[in-house]
N, C-alpha and C. Protein backbone atom coordinates (compact mmCIF):
# COMPACT_ATOMS: atom_id res chain seq x y z
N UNK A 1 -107.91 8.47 -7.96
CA UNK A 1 -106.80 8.50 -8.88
C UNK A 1 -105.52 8.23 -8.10
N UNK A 2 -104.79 7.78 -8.75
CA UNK A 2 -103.53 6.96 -8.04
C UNK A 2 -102.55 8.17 -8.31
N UNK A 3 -101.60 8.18 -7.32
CA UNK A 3 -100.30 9.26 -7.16
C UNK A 3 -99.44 8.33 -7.56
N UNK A 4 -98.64 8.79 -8.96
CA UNK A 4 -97.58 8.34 -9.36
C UNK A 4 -96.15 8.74 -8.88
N UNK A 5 -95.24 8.32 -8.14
CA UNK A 5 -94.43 8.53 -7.29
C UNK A 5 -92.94 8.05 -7.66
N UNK A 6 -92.10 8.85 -8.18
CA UNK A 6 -90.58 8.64 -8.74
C UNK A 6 -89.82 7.73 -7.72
N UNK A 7 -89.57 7.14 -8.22
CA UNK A 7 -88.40 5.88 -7.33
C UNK A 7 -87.47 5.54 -8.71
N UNK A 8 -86.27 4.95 -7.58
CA UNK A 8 -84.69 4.35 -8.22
C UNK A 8 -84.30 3.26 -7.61
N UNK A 9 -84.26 2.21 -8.33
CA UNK A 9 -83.14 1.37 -7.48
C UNK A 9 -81.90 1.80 -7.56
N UNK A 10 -81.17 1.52 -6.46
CA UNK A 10 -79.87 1.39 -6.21
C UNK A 10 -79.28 0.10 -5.87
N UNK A 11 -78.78 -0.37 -7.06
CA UNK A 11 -77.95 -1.72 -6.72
C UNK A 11 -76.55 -1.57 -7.61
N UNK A 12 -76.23 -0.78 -7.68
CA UNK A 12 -74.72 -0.65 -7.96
C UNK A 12 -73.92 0.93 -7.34
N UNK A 13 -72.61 0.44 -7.47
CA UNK A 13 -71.94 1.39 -6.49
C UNK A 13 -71.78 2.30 -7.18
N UNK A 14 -71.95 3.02 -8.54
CA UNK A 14 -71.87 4.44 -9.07
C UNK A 14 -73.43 4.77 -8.75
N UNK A 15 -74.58 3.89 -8.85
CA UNK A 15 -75.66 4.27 -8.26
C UNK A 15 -75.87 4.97 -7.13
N UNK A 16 -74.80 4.43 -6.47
CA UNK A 16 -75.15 4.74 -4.70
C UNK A 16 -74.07 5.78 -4.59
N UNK A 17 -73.37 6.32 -5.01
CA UNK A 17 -72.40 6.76 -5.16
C UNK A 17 -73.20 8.32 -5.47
N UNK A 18 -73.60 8.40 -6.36
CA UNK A 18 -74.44 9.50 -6.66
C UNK A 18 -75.82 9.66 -5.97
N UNK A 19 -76.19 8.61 -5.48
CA UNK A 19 -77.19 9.25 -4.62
C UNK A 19 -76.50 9.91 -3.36
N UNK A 20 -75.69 8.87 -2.72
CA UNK A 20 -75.17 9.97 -1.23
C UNK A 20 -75.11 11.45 -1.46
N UNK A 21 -74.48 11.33 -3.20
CA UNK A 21 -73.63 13.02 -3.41
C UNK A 21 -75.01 13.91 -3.40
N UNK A 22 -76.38 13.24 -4.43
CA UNK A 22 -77.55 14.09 -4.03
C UNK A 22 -78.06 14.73 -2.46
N UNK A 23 -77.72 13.75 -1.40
CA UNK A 23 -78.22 13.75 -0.09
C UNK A 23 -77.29 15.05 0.59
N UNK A 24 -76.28 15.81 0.09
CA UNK A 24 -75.29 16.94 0.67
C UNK A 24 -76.42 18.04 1.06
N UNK A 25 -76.25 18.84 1.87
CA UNK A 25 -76.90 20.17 1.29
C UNK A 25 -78.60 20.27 1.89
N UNK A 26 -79.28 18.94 2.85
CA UNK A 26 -80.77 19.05 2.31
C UNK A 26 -81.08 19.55 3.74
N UNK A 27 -82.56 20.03 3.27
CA UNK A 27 -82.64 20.90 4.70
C UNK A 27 -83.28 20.00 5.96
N UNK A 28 -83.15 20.18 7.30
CA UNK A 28 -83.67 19.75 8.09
C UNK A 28 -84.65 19.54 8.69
N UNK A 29 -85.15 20.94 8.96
CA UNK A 29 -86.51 21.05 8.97
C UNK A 29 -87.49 22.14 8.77
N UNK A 30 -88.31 21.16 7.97
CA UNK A 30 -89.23 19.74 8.54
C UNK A 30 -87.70 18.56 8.07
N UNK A 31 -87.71 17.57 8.36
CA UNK A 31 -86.57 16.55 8.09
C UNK A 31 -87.08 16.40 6.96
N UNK A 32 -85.98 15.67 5.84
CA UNK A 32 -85.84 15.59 4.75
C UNK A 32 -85.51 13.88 4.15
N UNK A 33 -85.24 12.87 5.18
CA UNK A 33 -84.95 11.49 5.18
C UNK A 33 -85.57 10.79 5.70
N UNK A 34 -86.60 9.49 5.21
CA UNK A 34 -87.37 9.15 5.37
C UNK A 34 -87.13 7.75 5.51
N UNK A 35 -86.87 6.68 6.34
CA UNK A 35 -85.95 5.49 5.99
C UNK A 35 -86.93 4.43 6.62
N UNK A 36 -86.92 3.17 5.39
CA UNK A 36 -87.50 2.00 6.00
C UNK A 36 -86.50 0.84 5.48
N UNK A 37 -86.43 0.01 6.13
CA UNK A 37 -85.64 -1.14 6.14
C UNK A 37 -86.32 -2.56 6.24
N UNK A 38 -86.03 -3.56 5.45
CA UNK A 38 -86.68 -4.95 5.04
C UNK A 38 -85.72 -5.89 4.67
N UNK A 39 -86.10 -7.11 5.97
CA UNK A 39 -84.47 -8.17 5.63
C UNK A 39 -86.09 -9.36 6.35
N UNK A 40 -84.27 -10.20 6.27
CA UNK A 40 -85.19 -11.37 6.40
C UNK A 40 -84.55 -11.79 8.16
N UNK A 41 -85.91 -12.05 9.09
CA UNK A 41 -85.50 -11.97 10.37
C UNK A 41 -84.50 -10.54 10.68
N UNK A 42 -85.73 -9.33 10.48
CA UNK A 42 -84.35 -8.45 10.65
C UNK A 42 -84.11 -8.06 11.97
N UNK A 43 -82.84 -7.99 12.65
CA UNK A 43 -82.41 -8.26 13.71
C UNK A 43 -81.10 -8.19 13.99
N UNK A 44 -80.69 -8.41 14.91
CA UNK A 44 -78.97 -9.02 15.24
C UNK A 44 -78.82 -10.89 14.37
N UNK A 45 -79.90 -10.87 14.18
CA UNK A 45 -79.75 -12.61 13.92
C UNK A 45 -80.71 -12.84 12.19
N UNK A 46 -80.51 -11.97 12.52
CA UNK A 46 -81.41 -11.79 10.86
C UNK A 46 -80.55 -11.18 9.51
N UNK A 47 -81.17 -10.63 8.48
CA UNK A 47 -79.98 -9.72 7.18
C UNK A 47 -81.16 -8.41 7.14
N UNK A 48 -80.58 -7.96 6.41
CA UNK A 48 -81.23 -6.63 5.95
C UNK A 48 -80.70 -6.62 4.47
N UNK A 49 -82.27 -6.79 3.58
CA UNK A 49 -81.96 -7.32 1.96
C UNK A 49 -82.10 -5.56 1.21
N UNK A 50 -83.45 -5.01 2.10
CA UNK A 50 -83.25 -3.44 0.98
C UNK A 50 -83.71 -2.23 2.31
N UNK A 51 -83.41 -1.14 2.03
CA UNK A 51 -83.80 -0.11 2.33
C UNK A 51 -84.07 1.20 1.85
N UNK A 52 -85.25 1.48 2.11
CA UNK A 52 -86.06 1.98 1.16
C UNK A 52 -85.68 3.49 1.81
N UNK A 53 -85.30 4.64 1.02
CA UNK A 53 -85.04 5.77 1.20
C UNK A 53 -85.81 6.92 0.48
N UNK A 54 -87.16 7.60 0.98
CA UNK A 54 -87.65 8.41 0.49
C UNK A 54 -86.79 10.38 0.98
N UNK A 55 -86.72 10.16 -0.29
CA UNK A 55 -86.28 12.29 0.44
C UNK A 55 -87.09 13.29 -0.64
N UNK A 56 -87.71 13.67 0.76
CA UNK A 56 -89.21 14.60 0.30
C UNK A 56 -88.50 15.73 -0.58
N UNK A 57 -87.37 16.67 -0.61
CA UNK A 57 -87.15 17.62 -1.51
C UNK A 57 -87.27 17.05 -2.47
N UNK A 58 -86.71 16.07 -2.98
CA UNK A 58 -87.12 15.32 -4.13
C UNK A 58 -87.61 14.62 -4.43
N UNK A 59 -88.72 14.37 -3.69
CA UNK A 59 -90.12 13.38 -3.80
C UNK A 59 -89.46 12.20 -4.37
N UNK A 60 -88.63 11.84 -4.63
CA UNK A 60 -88.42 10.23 -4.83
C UNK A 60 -88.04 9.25 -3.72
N UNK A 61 -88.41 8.07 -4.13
CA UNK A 61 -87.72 6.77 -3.34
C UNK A 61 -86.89 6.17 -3.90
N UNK A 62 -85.57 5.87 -3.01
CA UNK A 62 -84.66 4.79 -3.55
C UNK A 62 -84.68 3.70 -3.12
N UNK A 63 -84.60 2.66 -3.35
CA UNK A 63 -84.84 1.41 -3.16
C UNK A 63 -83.40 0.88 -2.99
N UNK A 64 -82.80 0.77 -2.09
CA UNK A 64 -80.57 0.46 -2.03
C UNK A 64 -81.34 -0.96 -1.75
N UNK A 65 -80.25 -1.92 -2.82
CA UNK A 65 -80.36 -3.11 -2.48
C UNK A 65 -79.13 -3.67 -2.19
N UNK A 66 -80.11 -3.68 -0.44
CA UNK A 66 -77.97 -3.93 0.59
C UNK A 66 -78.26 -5.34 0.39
N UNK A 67 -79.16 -6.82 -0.02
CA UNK A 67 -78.69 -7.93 -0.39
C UNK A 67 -77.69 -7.85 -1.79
N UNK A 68 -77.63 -7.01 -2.77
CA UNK A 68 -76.84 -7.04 -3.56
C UNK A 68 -75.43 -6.49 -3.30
N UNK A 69 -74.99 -5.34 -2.58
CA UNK A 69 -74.39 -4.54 -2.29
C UNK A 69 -73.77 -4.80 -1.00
N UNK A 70 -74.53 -5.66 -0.68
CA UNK A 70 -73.70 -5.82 1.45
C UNK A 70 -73.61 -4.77 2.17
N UNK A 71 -72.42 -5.49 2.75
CA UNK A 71 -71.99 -4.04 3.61
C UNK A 71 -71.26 -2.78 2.68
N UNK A 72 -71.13 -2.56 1.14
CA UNK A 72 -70.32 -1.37 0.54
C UNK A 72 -71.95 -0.39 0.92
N UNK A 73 -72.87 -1.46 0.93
CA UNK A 73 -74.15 -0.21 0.69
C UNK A 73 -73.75 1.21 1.76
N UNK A 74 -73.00 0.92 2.91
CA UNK A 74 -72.93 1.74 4.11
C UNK A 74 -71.82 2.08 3.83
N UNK A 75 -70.40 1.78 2.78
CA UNK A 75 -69.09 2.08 2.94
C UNK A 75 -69.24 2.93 2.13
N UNK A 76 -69.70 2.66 1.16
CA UNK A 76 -68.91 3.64 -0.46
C UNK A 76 -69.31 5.27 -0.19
N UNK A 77 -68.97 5.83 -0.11
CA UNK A 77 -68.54 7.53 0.07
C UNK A 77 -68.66 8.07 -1.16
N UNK A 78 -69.33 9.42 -1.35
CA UNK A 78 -69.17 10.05 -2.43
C UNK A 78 -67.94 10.51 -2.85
N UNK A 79 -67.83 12.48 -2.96
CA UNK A 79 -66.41 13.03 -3.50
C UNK A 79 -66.37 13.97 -1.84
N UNK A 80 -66.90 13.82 -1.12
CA UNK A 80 -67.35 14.35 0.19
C UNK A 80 -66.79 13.85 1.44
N UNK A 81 -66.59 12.94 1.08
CA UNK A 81 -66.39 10.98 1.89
C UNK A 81 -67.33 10.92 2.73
N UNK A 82 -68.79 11.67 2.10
CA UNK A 82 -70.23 11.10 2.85
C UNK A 82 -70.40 9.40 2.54
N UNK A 83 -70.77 9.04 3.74
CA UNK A 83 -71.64 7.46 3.01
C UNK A 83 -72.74 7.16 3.75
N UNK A 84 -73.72 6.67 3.14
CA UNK A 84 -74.79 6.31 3.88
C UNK A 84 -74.54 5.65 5.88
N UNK A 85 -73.62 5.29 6.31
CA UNK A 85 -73.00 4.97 7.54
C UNK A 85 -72.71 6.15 8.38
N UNK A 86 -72.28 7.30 7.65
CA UNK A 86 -71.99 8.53 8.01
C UNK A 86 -73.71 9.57 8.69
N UNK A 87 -74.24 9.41 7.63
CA UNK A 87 -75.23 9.68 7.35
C UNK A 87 -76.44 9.62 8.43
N UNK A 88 -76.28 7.63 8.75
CA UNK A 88 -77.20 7.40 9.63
C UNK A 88 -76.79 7.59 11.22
N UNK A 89 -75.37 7.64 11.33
CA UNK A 89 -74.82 8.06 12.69
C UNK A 89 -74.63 9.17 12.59
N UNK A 90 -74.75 10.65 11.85
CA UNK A 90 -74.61 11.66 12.57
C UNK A 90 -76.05 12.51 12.56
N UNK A 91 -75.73 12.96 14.28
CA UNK A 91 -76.98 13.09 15.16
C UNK A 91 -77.56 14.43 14.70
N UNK A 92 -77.03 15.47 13.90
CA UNK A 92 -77.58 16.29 13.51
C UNK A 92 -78.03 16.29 11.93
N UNK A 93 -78.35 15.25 11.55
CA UNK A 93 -79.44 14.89 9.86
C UNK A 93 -80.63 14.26 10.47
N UNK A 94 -81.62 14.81 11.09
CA UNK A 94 -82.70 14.22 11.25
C UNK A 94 -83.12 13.32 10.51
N UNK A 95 -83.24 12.14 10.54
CA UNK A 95 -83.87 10.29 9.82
C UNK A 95 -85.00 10.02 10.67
N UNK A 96 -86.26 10.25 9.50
CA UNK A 96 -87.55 9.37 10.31
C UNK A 96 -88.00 8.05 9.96
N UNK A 97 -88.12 6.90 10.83
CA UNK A 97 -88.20 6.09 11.14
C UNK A 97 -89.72 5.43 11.33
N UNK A 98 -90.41 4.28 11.61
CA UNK A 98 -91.66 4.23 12.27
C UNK A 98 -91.18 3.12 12.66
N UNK A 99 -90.66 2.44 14.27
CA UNK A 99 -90.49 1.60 15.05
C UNK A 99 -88.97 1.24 14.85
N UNK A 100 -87.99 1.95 14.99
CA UNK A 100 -86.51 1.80 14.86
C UNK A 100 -86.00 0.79 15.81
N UNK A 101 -86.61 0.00 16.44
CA UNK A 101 -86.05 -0.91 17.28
C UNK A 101 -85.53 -2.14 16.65
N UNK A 102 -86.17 -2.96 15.34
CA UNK A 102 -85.07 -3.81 14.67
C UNK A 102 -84.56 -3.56 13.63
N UNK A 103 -84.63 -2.59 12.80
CA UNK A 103 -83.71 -1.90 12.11
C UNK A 103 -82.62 -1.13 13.28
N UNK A 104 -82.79 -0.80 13.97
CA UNK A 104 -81.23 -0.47 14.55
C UNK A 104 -80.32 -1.32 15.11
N UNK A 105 -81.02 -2.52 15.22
CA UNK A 105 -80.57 -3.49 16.06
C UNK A 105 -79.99 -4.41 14.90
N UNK A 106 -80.51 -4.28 13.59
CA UNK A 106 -79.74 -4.95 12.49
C UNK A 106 -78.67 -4.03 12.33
N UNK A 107 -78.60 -3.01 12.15
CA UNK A 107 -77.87 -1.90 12.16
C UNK A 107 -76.26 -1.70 12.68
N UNK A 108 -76.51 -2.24 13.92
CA UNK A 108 -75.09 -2.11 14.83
C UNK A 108 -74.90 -3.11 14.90
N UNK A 109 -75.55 -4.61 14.72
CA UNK A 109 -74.98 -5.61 14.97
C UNK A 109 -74.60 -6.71 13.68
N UNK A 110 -75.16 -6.33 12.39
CA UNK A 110 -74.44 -6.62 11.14
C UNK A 110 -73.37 -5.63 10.61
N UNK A 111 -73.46 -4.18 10.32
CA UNK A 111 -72.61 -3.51 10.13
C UNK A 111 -72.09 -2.60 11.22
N UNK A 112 -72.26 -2.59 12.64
CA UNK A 112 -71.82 -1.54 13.10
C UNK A 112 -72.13 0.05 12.93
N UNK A 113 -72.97 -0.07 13.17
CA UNK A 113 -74.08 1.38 12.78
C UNK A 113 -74.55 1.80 14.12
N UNK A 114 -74.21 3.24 14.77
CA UNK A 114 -74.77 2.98 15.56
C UNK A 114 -75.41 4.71 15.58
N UNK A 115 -76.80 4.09 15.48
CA UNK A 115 -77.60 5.38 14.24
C UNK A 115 -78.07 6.00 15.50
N UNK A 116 -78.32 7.52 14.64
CA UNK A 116 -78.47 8.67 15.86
C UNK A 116 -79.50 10.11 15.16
N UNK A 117 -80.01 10.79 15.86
CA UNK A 117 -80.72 11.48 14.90
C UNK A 117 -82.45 11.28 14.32
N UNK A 118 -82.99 10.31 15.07
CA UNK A 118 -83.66 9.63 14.87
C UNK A 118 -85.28 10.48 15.36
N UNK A 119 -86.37 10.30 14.52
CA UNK A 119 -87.65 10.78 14.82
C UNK A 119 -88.27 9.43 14.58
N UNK A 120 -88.78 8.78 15.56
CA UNK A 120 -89.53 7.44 16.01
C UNK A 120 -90.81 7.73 15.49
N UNK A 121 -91.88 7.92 14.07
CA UNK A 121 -93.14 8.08 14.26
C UNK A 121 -93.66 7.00 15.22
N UNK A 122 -93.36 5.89 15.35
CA UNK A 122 -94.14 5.24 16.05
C UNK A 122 -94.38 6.09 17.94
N UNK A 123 -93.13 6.34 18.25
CA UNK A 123 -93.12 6.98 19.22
C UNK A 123 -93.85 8.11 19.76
N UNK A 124 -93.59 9.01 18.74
CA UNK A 124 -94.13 10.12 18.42
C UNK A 124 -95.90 9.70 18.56
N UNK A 125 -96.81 8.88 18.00
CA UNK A 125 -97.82 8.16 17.72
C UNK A 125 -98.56 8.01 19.29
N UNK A 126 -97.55 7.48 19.72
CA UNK A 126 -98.22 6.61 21.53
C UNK A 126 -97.99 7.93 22.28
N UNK A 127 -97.47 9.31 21.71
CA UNK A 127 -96.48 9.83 23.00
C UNK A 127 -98.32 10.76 23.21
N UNK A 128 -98.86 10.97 21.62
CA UNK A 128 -100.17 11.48 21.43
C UNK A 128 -101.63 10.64 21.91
């Protein structure tokens, strides 16, 4: 039997706007942010079209579509002046990852992201 699993897109900025404001408040651990990223050539030389954001307190996935959104996907701030940019650079919100090496590298070198906080499953994986 198949697990039916709540997801949202996010492709507009009151969308995203209210999700950051959901993300206040969540606990650490076990970590609570679950992040995958999908562009085309993603890279320093590549784009980054969506990123997929699961957060286990609330068992859903969001789907932010930074080809629609660009770079506001990382600017727009809630009532907090959290924004997803905030978010992925500060080192105490644990973000798990599985192989963060070209998603970070799209990261700091399309928007200037320079993400911190990070649990590598892949890492984690080889370290076993």
């Amino acid at each position: 039997m198949a697990t039916v699993q709540n997801y949202s897109v996010v492709d507009t900025i009151p969308a995203l706007s209210s999700l950051i404001s959901s993300l206040n408040h969540l606990p650490t651990d076990p970590p609570s942010l679950f992040f995958d990223i999908e562009g085309i050539k993603l890279g320093r030389h590549g784009s980054i079209s969506l990123m997929s954001l699961y957060v286990a307190p609330q068992s859903t996935t969001y789907i932010i579509d930074v080809h629609i959104l660009s770079a506001e996907a990382f600017q727009v701030a809630d009532t907090n002046n959290n924004s997803l940019k905030n978010i992925l650079e500060n080192a105490d919100i644990p973000k798990v990852f599985f192989n963060i090496r070209n998603d970070s590298d799209a990261l700091y070198s399309l928007y200037s992201i320079s993400i911190n906080g990070i649990i590598d499953i892949q890492l984690l994986e080889l370290a076993t």
